[in-house]
C-alpha atoms as a PDB file:
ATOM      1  CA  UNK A   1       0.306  26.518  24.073  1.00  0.00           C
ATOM      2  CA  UNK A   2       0.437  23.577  26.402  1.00  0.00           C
ATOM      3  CA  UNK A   3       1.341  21.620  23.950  1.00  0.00           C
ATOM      4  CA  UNK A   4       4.142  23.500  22.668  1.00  0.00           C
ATOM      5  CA  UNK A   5       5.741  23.112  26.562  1.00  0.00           C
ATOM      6  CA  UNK A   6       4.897  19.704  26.642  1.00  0.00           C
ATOM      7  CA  UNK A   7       7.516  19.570  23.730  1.00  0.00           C
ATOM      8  CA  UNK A   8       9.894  21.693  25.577  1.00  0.00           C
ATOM      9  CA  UNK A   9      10.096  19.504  28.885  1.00  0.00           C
ATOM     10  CA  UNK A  10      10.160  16.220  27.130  1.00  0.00           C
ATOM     11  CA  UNK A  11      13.061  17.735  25.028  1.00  0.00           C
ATOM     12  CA  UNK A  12      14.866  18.967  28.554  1.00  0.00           C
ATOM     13  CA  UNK A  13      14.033  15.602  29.920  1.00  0.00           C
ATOM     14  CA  UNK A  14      15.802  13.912  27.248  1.00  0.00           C
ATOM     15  CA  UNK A  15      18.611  16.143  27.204  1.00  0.00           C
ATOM     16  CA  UNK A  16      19.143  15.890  31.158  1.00  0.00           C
ATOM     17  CA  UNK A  17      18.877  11.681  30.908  1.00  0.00           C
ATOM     18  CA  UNK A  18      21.643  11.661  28.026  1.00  0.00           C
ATOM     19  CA  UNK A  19      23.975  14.377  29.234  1.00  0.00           C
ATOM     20  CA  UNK A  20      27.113  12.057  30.511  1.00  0.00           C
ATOM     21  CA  UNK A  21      28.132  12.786  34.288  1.00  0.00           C
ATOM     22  CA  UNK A  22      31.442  12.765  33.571  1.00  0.00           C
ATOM     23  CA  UNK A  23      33.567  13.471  29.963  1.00  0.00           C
ATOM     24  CA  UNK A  24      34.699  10.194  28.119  1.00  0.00           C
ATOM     25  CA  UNK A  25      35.142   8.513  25.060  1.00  0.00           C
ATOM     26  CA  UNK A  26      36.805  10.692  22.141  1.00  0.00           C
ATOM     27  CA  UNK A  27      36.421  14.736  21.702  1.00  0.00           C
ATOM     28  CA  UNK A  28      33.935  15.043  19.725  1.00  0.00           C
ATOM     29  CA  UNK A  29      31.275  12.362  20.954  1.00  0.00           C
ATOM     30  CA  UNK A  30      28.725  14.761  21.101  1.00  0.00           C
ATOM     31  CA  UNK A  31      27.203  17.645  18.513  1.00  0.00           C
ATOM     32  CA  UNK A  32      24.477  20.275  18.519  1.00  0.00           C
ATOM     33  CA  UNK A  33      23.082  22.027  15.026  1.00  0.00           C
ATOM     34  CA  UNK A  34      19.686  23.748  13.379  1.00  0.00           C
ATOM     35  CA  UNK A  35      18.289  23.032  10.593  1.00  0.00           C
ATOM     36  CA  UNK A  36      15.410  24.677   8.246  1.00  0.00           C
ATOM     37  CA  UNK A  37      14.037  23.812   4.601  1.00  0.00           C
ATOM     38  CA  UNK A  38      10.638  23.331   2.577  1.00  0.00           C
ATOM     39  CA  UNK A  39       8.605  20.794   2.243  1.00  0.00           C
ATOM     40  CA  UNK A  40       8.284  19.087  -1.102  1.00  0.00           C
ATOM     41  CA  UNK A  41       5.705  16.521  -2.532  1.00  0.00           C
ATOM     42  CA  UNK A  42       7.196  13.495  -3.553  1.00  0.00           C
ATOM     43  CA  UNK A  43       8.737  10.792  -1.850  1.00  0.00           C
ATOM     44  CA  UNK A  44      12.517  11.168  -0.817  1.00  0.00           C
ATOM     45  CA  UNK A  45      14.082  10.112  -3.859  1.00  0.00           C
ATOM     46  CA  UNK A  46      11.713  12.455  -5.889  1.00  0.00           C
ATOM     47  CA  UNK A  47      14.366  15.373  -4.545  1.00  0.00           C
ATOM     48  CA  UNK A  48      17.097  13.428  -6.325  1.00  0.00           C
ATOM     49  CA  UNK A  49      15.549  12.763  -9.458  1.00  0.00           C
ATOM     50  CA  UNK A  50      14.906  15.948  -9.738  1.00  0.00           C
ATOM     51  CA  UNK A  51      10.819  16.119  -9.818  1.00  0.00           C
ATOM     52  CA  UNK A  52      10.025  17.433  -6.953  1.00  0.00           C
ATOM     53  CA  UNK A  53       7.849  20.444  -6.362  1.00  0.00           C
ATOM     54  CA  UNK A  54       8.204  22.303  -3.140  1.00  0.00           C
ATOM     55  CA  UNK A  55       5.301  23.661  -1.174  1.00  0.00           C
ATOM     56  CA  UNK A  56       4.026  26.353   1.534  1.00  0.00           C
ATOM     57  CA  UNK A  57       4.909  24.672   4.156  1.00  0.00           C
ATOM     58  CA  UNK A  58       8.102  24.900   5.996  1.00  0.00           C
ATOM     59  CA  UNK A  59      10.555  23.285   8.958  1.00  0.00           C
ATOM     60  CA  UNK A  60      13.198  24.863  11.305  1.00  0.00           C
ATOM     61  CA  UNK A  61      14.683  22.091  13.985  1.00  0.00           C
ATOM     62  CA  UNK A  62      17.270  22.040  16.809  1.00  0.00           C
ATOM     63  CA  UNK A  63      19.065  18.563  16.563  1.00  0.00           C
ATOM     64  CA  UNK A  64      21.494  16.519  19.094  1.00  0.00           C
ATOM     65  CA  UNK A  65      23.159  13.714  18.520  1.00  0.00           C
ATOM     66  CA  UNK A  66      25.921  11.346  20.581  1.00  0.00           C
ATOM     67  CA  UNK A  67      28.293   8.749  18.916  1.00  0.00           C
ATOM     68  CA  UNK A  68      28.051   5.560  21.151  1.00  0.00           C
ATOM     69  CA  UNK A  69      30.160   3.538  19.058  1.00  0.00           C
ATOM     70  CA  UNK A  70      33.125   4.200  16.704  1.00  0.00           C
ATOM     71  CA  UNK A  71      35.318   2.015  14.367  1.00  0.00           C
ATOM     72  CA  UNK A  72      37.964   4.768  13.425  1.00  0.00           C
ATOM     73  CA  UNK A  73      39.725   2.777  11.105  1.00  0.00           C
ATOM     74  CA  UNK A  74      36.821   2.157   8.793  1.00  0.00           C
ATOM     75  CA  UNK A  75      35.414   6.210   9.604  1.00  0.00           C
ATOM     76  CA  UNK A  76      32.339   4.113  10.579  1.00  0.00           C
ATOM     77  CA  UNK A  77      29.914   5.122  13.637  1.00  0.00           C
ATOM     78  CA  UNK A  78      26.786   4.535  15.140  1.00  0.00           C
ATOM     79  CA  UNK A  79      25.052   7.799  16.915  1.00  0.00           C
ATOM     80  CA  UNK A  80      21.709   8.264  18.307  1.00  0.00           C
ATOM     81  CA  UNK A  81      19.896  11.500  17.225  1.00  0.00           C
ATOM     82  CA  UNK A  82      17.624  13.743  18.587  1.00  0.00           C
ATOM     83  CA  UNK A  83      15.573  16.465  17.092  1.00  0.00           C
ATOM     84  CA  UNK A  84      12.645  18.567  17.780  1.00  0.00           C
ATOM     85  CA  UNK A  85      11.018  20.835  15.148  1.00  0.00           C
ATOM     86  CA  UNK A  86       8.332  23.506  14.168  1.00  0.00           C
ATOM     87  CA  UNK A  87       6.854  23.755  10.824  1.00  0.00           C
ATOM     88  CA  UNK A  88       4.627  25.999   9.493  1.00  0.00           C
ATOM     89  CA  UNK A  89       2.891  27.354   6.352  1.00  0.00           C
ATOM     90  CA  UNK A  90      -0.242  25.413   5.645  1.00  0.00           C
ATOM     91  CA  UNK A  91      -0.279  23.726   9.095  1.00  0.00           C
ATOM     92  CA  UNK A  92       1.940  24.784  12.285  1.00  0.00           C
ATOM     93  CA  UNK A  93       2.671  21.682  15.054  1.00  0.00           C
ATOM     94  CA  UNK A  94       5.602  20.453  16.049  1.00  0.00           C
ATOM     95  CA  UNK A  95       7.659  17.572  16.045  1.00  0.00           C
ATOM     96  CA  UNK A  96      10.383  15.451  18.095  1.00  0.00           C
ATOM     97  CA  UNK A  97      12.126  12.671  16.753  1.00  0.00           C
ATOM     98  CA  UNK A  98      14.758  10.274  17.786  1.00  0.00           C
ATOM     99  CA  UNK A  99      17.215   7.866  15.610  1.00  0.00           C
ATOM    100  CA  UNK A 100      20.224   5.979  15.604  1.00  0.00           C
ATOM    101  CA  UNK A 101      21.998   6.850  12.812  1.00  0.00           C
ATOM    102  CA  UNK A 102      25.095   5.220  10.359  1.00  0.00           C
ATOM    103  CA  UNK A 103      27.580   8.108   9.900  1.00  0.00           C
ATOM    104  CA  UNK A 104      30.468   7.386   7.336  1.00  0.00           C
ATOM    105  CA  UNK A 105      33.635   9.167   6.980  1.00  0.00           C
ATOM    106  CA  UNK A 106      35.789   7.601   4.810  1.00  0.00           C
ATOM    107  CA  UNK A 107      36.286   8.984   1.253  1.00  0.00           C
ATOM    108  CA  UNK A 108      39.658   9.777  -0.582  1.00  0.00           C
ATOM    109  CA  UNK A 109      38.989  13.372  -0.724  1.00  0.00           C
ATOM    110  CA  UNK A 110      38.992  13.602   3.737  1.00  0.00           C
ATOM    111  CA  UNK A 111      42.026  15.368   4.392  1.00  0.00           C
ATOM    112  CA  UNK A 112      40.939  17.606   1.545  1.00  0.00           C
ATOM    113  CA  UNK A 113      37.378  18.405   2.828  1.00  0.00           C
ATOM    114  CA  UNK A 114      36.183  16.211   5.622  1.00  0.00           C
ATOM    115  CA  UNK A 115      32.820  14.578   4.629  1.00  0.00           C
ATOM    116  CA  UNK A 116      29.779  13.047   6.729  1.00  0.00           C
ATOM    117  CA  UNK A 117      27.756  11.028   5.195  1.00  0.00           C
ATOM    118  CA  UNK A 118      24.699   9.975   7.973  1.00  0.00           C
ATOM    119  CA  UNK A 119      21.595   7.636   6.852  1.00  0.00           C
ATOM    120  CA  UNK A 120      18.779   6.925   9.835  1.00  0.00           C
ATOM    121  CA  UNK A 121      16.160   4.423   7.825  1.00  0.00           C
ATOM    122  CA  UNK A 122      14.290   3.875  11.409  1.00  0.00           C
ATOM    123  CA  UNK A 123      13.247   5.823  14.028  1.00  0.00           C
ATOM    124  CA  UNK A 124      10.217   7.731  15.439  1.00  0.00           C
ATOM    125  CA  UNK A 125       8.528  11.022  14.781  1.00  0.00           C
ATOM    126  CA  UNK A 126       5.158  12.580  16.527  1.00  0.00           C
ATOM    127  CA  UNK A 127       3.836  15.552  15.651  1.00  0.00           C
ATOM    128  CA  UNK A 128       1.551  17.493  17.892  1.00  0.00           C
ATOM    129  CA  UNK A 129      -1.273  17.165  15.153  1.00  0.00           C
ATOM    130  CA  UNK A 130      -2.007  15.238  12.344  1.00  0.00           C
ATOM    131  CA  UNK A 131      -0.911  17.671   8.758  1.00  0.00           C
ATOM    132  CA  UNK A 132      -3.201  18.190   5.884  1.00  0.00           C
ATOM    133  CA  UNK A 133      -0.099  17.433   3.917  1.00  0.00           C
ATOM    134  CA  UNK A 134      -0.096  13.706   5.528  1.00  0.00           C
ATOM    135  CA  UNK A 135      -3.639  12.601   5.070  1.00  0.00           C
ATOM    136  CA  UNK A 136      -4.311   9.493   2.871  1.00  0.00           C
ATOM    137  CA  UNK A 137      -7.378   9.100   0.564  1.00  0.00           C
ATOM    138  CA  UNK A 138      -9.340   8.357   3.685  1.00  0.00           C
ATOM    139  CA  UNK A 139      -8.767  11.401   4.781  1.00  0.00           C
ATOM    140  CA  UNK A 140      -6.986  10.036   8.119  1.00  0.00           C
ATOM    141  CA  UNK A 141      -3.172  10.179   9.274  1.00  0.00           C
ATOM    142  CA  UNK A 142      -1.072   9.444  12.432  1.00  0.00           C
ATOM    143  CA  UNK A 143       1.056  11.738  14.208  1.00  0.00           C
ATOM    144  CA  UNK A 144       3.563   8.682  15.154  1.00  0.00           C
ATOM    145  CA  UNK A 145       5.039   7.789  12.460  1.00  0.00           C
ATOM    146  CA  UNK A 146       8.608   6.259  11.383  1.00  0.00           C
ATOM    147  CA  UNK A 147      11.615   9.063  10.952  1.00  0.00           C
ATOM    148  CA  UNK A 148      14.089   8.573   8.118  1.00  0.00           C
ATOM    149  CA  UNK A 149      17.110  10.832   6.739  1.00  0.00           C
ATOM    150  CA  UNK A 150      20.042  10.853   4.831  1.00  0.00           C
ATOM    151  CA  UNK A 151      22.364  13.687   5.271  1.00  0.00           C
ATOM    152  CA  UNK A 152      25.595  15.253   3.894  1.00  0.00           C
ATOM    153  CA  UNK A 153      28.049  17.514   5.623  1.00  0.00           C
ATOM    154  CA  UNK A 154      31.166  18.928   5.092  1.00  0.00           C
ATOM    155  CA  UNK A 155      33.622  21.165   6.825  1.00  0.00           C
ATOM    156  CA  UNK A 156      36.790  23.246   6.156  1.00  0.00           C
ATOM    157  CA  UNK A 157      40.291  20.699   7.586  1.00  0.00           C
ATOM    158  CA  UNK A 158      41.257  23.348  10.375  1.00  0.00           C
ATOM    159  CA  UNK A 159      37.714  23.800  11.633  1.00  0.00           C
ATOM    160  CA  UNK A 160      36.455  19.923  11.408  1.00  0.00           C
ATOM    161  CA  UNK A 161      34.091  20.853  14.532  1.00  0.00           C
ATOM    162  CA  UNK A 162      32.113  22.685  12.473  1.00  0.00           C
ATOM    163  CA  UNK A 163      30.081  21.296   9.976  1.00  0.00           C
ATOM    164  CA  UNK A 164      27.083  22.600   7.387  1.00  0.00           C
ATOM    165  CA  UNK A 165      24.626  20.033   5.986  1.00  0.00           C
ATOM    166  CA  UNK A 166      22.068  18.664   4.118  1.00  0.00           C
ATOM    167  CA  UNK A 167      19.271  16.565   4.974  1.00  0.00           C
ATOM    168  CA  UNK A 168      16.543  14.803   3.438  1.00  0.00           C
ATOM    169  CA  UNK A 169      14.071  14.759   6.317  1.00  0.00           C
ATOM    170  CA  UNK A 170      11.062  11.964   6.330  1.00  0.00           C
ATOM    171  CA  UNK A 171       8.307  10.844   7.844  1.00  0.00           C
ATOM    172  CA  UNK A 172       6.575   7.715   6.813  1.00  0.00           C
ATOM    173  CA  UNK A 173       4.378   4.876   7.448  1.00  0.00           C
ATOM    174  CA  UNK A 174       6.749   2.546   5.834  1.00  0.00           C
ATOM    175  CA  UNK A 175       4.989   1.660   3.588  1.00  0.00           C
ATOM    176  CA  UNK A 176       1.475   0.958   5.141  1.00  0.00           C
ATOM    177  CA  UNK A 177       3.348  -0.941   8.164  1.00  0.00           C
ATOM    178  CA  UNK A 178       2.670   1.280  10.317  1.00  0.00           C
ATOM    179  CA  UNK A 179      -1.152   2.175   9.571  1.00  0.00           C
ATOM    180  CA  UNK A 180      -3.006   1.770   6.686  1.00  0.00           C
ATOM    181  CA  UNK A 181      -4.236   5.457   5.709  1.00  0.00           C
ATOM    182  CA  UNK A 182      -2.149   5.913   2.278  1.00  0.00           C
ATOM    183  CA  UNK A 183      -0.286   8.615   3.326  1.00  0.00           C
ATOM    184  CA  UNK A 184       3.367   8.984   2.264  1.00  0.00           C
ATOM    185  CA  UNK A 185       3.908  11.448   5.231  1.00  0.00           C
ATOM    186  CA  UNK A 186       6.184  14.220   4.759  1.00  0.00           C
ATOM    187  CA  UNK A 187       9.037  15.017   3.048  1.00  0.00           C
ATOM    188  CA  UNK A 188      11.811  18.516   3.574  1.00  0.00           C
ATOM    189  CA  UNK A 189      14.737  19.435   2.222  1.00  0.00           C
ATOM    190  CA  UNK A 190      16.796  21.191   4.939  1.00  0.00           C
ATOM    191  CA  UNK A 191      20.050  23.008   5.650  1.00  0.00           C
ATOM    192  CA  UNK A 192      21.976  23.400   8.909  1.00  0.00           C
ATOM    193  CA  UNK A 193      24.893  24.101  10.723  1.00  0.00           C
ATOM    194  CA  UNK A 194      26.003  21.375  12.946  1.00  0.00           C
ATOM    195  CA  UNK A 195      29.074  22.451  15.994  1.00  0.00           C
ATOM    196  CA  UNK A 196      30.861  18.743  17.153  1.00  0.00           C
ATOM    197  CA  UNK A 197      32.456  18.720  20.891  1.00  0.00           C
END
């Protein structure tokens, strides 16, 4: 239990320090979602390839992000995200993460159905405790570890605030950098609903 508020007032904390004093910079700098999905046991790509298998253990996340840099021409920006999780199945602990994150916008089909395309290839995750699912043969793992995830959302043209999505969610030791259990960390699939204001 302590741990699980220990979560919630660094997550408050971080909200309070980001929260702008003031409104500024375009309409939609700021957006809030959730998220849930299964874990699977490949690496991220696996999902695409289509060899995954998915396994007992699950996710469900609250996520916040803030665009500190647009180039509207190119539907290019730069955002920082937030998130903090709970899984459970197998193992039940928690997680917080924080990005900054690509987001594209620019395809031919955008008037049509407006697109989001958002790739994070470094941040930070910790868990609360180490999961079975992310030991290595030495039977060790971290609970810091790097955050990765590609996403893709779309949303109707007369309600472009709102936005559903899908995310490959990762944590990783890229690629023994970080530590050298073995571990590939864990991999979800996700899908969420994501409000922009």
């Amino acid at each position: 239990m302590p741990a699980k508020l220990s979560l919630a007032s660094i997550w408050i904390l971080f909200i309070s320090l980001i929260l702008p004093n003031h409104a500024y910079g375009s309409a939609a700098d700021w957006s809030i979602g959730g998220y849930g999905g299964r874990y699977y046991d490949t690496e991220p790509a696996g999902i695409l390839e289509g060899h995954a298998r998915f396994n007992k253990q699950s996710m469900v996340a609250l996520t916040v992000s803030k665009s500190i840099w647009q180039a509207e021409n190119l539907g290019l920006s730069l955002e920082i995200d937030g998130m903090l999780g709970h899984q459970f199945g197998i193992a039940t602990l928690q997680e917080i993460g924080l990005a900054p994150v690509m987001r594209w916008q620019h395809f031919p089909w955008q008037e049509t159905l407006p697109t989001s395309l958002r790739f994070a290839p470094l941040g930070i995750s910790y868990t609360t405790a180490i999961s079975p699912l992310e030991l290595g043969s030495t039977g060790k793992g971290s609970r810091t570890l790097n955050l990765l995830f590609i996403e893709l959302g779309f949303s109707m043209p007369q309600l472009k605030s709102e936005e559903i999505f899908a995310r490959l969610h990762h944590r990783c030791d890229i690629y023994d950098l970080l530590n050298k259990h073995g571990a590939n960390g864990e991999d979800f699939l996700v899908i969420g609903l994501r409000h922009y204001f």
